[in-house]
Protein backbone atom coordinates (compact mmCIF):
# COMPACT_ATOMS: atom_id res chain seq x y z
CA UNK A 1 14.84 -20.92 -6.54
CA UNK A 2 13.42 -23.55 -8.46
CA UNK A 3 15.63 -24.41 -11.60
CA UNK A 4 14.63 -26.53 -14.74
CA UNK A 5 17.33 -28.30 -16.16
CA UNK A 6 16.59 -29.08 -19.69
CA UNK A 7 19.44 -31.86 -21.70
CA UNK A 8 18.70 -34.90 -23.63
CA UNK A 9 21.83 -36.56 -22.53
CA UNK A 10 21.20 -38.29 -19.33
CA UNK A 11 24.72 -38.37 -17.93
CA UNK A 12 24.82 -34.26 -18.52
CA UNK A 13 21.25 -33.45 -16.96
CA UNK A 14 22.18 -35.62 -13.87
CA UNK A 15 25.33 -33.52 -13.28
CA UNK A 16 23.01 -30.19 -13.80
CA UNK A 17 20.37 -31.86 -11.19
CA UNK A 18 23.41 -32.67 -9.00
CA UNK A 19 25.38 -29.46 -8.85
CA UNK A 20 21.57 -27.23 -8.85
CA UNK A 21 20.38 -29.28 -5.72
CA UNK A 22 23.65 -29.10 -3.81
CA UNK A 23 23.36 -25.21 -4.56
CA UNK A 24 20.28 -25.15 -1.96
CA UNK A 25 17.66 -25.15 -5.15
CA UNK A 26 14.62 -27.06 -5.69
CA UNK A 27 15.20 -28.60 -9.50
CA UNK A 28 12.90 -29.82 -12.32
CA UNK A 29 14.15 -31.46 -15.88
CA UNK A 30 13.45 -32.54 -18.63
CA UNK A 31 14.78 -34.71 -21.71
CA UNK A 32 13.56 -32.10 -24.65
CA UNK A 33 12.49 -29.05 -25.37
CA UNK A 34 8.77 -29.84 -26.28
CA UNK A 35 8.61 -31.53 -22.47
CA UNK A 36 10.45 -28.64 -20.83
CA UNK A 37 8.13 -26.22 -22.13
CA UNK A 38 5.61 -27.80 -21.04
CA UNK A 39 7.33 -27.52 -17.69
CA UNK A 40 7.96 -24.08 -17.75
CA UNK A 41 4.11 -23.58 -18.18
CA UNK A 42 3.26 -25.46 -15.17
CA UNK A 43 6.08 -24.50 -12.86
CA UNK A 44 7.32 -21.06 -13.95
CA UNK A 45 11.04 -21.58 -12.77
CA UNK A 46 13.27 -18.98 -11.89
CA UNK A 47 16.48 -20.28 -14.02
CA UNK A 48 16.29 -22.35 -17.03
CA UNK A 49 19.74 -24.55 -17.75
CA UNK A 50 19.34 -25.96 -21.34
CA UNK A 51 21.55 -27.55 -24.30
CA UNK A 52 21.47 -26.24 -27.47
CA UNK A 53 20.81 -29.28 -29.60
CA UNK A 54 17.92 -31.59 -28.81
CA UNK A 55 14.81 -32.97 -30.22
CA UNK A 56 11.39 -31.21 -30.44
CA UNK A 57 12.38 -27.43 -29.38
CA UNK A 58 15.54 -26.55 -29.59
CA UNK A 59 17.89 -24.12 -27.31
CA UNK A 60 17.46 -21.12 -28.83
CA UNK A 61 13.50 -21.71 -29.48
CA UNK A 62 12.86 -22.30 -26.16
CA UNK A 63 14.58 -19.31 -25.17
CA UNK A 64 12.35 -17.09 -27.61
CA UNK A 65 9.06 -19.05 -26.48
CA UNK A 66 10.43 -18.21 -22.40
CA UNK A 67 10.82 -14.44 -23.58
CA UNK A 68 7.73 -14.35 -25.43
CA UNK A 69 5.52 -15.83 -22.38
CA UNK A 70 6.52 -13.75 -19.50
CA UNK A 71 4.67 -11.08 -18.01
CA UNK A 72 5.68 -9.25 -14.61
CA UNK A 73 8.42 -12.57 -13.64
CA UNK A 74 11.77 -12.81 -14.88
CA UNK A 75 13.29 -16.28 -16.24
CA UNK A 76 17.23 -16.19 -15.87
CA UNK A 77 18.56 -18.84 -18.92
CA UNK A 78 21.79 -20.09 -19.06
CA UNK A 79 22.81 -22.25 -22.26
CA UNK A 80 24.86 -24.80 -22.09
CA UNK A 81 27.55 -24.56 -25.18
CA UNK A 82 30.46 -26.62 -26.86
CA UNK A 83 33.26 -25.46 -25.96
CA UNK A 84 34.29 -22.63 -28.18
CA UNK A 85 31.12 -22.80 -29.93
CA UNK A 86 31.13 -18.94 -30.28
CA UNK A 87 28.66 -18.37 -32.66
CA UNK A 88 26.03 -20.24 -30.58
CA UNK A 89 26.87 -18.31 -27.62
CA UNK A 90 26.09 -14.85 -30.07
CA UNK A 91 23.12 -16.50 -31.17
CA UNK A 92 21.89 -17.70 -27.99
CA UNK A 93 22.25 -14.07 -26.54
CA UNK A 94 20.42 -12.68 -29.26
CA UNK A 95 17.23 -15.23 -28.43
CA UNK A 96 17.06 -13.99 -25.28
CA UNK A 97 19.46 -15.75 -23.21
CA UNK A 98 21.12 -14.07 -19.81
CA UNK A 99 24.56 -16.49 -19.70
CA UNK A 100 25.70 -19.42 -21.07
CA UNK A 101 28.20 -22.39 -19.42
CA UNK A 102 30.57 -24.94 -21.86
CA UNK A 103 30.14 -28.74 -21.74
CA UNK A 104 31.64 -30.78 -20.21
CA UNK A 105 29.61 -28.79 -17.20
CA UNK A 106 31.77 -27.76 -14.41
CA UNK A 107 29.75 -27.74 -10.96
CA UNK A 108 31.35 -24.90 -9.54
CA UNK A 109 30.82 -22.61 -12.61
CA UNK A 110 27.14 -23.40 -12.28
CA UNK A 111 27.26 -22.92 -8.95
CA UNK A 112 28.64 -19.28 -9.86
CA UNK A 113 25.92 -18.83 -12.59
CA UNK A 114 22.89 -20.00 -10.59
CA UNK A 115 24.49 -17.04 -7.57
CA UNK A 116 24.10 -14.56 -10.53
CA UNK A 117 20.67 -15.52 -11.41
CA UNK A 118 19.13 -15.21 -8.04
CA UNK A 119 20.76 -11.42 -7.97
CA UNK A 120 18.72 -10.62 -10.90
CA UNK A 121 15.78 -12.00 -10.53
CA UNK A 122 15.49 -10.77 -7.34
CA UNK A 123 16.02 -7.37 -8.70
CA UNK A 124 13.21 -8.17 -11.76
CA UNK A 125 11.12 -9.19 -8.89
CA UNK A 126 11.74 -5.73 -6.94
CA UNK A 127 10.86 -3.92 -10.02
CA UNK A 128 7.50 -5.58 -10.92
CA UNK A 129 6.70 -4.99 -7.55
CA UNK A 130 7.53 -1.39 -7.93
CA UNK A 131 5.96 -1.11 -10.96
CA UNK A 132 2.32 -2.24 -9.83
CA UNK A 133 2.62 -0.54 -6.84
CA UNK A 134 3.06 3.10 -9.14
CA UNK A 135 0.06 2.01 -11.23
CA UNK A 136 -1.83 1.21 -8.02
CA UNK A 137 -0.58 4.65 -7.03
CA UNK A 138 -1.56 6.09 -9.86
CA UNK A 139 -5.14 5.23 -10.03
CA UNK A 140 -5.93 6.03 -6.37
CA UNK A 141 -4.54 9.45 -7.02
CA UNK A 142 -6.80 9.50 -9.97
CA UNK A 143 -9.81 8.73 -8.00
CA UNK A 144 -8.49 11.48 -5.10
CA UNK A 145 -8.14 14.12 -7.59
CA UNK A 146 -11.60 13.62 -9.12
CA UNK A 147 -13.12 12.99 -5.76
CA UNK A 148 -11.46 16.94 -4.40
CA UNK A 149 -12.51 18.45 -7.31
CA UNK A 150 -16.23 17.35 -6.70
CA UNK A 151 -15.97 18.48 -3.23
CA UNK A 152 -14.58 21.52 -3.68
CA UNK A 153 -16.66 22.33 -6.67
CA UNK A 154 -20.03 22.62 -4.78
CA UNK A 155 -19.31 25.41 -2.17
CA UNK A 156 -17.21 27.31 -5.07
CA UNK A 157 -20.87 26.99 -7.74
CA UNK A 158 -22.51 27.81 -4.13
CA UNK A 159 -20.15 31.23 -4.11
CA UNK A 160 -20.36 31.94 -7.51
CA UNK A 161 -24.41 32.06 -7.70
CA UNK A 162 -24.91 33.86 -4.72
CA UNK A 163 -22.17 36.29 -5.70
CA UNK A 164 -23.93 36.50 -9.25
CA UNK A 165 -27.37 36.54 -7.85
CA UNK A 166 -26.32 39.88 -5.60
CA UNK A 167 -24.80 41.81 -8.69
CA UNK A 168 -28.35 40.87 -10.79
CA UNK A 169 -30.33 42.12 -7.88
CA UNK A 170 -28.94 45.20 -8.34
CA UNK A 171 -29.30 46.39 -4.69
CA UNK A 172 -30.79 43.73 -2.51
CA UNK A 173 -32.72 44.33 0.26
CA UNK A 174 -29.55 44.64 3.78
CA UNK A 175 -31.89 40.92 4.56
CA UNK A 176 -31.18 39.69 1.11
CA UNK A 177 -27.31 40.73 1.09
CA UNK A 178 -26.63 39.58 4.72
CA UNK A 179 -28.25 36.21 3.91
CA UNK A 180 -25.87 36.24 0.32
CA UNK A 181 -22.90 36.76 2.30
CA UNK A 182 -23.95 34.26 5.21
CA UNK A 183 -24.00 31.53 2.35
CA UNK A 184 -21.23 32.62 0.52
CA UNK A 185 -19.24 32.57 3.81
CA UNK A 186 -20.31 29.44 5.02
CA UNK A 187 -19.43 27.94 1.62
CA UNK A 188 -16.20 29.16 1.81
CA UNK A 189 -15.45 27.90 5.37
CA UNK A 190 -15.89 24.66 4.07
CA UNK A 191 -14.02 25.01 0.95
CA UNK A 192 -11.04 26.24 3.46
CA UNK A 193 -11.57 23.28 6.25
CA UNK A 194 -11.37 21.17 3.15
CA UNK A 195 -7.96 23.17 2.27
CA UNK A 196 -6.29 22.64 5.42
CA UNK A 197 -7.19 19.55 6.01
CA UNK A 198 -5.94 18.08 2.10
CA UNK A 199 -2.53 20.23 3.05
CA UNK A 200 -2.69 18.39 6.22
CA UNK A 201 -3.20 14.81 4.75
CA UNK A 202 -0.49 15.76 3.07
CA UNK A 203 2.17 16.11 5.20
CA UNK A 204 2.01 13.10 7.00
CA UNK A 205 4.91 10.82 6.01
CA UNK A 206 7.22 13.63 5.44
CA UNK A 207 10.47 13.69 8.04
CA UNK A 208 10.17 11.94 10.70
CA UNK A 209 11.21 12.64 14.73
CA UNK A 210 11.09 9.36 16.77
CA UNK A 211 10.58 9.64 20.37
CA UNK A 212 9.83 8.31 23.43
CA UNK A 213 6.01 9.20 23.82
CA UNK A 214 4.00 8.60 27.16
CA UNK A 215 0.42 7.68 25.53
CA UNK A 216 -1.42 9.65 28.49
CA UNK A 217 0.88 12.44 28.33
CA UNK A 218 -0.21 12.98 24.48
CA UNK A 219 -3.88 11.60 25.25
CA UNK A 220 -4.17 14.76 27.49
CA UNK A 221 -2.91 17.44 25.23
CA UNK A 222 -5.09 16.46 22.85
CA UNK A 223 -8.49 16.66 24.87
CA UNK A 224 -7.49 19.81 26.15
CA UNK A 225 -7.34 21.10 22.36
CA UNK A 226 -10.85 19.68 22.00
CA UNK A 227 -11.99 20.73 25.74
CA UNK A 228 -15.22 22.28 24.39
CA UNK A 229 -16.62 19.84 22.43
CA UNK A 230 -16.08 16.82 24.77
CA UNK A 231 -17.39 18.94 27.63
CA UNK A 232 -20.35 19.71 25.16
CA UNK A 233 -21.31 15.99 24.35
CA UNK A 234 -20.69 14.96 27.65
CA UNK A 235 -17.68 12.88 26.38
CA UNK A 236 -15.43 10.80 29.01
CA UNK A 237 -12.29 10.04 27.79
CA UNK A 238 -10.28 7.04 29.46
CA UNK A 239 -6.38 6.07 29.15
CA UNK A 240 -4.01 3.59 30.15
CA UNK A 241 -0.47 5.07 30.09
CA UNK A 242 1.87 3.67 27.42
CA UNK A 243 5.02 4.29 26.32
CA UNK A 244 5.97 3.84 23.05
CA UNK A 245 8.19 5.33 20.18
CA UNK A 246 6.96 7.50 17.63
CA UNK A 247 6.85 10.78 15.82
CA UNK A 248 4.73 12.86 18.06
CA UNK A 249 3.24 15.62 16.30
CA UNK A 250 1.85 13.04 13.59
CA UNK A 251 0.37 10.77 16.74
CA UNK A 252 -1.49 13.58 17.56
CA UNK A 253 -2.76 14.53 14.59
CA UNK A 254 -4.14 10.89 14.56
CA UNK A 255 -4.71 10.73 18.30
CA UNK A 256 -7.46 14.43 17.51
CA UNK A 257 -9.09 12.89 14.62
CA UNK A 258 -9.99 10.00 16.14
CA UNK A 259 -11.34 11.30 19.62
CA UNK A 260 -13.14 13.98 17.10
CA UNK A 261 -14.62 11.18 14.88
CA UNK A 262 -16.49 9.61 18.52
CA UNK A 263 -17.69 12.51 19.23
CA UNK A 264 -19.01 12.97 15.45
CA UNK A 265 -20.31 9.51 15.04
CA UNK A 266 -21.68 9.12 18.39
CA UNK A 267 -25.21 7.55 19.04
CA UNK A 268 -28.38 10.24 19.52
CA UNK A 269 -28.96 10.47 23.58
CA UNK A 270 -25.90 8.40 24.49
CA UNK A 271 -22.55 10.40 25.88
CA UNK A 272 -19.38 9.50 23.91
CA UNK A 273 -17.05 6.92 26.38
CA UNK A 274 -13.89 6.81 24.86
CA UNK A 275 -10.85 4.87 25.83
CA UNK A 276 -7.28 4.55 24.71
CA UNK A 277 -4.55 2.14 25.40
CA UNK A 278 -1.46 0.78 23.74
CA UNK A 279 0.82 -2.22 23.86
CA UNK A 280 3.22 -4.11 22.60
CA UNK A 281 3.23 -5.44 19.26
CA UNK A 282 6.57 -7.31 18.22
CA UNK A 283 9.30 -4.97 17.20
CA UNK A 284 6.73 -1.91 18.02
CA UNK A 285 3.44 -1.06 19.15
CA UNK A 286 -0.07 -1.02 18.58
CA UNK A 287 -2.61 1.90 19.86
CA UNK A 288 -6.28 1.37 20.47
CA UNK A 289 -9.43 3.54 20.39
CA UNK A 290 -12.59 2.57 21.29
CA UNK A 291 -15.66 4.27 21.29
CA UNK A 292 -19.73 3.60 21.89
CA UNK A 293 -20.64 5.00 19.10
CA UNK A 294 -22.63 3.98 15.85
CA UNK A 295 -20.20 1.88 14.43
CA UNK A 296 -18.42 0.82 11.07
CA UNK A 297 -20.21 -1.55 8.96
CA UNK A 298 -17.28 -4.99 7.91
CA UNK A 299 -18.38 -3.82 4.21
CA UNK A 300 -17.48 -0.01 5.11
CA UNK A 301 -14.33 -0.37 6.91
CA UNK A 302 -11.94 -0.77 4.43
CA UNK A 303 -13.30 1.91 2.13
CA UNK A 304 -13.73 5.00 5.20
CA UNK A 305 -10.08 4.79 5.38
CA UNK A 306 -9.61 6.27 1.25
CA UNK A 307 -9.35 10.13 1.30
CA UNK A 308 -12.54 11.89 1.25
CA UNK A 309 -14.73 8.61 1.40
CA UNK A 310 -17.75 9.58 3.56
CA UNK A 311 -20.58 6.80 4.48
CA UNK A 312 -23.50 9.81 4.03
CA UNK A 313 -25.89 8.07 6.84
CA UNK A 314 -28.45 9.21 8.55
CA UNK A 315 -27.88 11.32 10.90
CA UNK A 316 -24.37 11.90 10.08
CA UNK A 317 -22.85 15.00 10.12
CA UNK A 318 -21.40 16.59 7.41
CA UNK A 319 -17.10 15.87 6.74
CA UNK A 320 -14.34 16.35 4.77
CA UNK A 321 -13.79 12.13 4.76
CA UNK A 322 -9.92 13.09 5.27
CA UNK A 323 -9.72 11.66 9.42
CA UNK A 324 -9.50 8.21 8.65
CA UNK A 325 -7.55 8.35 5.74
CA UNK A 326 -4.92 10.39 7.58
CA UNK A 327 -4.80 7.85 10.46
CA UNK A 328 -4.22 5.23 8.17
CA UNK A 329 -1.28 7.20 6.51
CA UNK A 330 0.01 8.08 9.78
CA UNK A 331 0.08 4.40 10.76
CA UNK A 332 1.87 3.88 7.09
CA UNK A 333 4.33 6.80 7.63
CA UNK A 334 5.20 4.63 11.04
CA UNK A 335 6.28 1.47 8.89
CA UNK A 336 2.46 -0.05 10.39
CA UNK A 337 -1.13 -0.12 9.32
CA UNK A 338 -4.54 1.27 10.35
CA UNK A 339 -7.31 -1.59 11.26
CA UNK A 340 -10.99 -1.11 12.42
CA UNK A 341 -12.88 -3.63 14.02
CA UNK A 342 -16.20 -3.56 16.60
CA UNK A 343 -15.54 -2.27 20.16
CA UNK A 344 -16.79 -4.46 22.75
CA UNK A 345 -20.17 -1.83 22.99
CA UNK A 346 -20.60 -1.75 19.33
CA UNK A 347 -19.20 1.11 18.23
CA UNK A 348 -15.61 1.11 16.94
CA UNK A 349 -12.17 0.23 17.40
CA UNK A 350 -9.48 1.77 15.61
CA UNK A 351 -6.16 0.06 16.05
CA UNK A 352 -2.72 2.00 15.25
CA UNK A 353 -0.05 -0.43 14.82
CA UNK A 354 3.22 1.21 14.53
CA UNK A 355 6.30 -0.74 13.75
CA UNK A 356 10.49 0.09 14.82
CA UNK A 357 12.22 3.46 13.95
């Protein structure tokens, strides 16, 4: 930690310095409160150690201008009393001070103090970080509620006007009603794909099952699930066995929308060559798919993997923008992150890295 010892007796703020650095902490003083204020500004310690009496600020301001100047960090203070001096100790409590050690100073007792200080701000530390991560969460789930209720509201006003449009007919010609319900069913196909795949997205992070996966093993189960449409684009899919740890129904899951997203995104005339290897990364392990296909712009990449984030280019065809997004959470579920680069043909490379159960 970095400590600022503030005393306007020399002999007493060389002690402080003394028993702070032989504690394993960096340390900063200062003769007076105006000057250690200005030090706090500048350095934002973790503990303050300050007398009571001195010129310019005094103890128990600084304490109130430390308290009053803090945002998401946590400044420990300890005071440094007369012995007995009770009703400074009460006072400097009620400024804002955590602890408080009598003069003469004893090293060891600071030593103690300064062990108590790093506990807490540690915790304070844990907490801000907690904190922004909940807003963070917050506003993305925000954004993912308003973004499924546009999606979900355009096939249900699709439903509703055909359904309307039928009973205003009266009875529409058997053309007119087949072509009703074609619409209204295709409108709510979609509004169920979009269904199962939000219940889906959600379930991935729940309990895990670590195992011992062989990569090719689970690379063929899932292009036998999606024999028909690799068979129809011509697809070849390639793999390197790996094994690796994981939870294997969620590496699937990942494994199928990422195969299905070549075959998707795949350029006009040119059959899908997919291939899939893994290897060692640290502690765990890092899985790679490549494809030939179009591609993911540097500016895109980022944003595809947000739930229901679609790039709407030409030629694409229409999704739920819930594949990446679950790959990424799988990754996240797996203690590792999702990252997309260019594949050595120009079309993309989504990397898996998974850390240790």
């Amino acid at each position: 930690m970095t400590v600022l010892v503030v005393d306007d007796d020399e002999g007493s703020r060389l002690v402080a310095q003394a028993a702070v650095e032989k504690s394993g902490h960096q340390c900063i003083v200062a003769a007076g409160g105006d000057a250690a204020w200005q030090l706090y500004q500048e350095h934002r310690p973790q503990v303050v150690v300050s007398d009571l009496m001195m010129p310019g600020l005094d103890g128990f301001d600084l304490c109130r201008a430390i308290r009053a100047a803090e945002t998401n960090s946590y400044t420990y203070v300890v005071l440094l009393t007369s012995h007995g001096a009770q009703k400074d100790v009460l006072e400097g409590m009620k400024a804002g001070a955590d602890d408080y050690v009598s003069k003469p100073l004893d090293p060891f007792i600071l030593h103690t103090r300064l062990l108590a200080a790093r506990r807490v701000t540690a915790l304070h530390g844990a907490l801000a970080d907690a904190l922004d991560e909940a807003r963070d969460s917050n506003e993305r789930l925000a954004e993912f509620t308003g973004r499924v209720s546009h999606d979900l509201r355009n096939p249900l006003t699709s439903i509703l006007g055909y359904v309307e449009l039928g009973e205003m007919d009266g009875e529409p010609a058997p053309e007119e009603a087949a072509e009703y319900l074609r619409i209204v069913g295709k409108s709510a196909g979609r509004m169920l794909s979009m269904v199962e795949e939000l219940l889906a997205f959600a379930s991935i992070g729940g309990s895990m099952a670590w195992t011992r996966l062989s990569l090719a093993g689970l690379v063929n189960d899932v292009t036998d699930d999606l024999s028909v449409g690799l068979r129809g684009a011509g697809a070849v899919v390639e793999c390197e066995d790996f094994d690796f740890e994981a939870d294997e129904s969620q590496m699937r899951v990942a494994l199928q929308n990422l195969i299905q997203n070549a075959l998707a995104y795949r350029r006009p005339g040119v059959p899908p060559v997919i291939r899939i290897t893994g290897q060692p990364a640290g502690a765990g392990a890092v899985v790679l798919v490549e494809d030939n296909g179009k591609g993911i712009s540097a500016g895109d990449r980022r944003r595809v993997m947000e739930p229901l984030v679609r790039l709407h280019r030409e030629g694409d065809p229409a999704g739920t923008g819930l594949g990446l997004a679950t790959c990424a959470r799988v990754a996240a579920a797996h203690g590792g992150r999702l990252e997309i680069s260019s594949s050595p043909s120009g079309g993309t490379t989504v990397s898996i890295h998974l850390g240790a159960p």
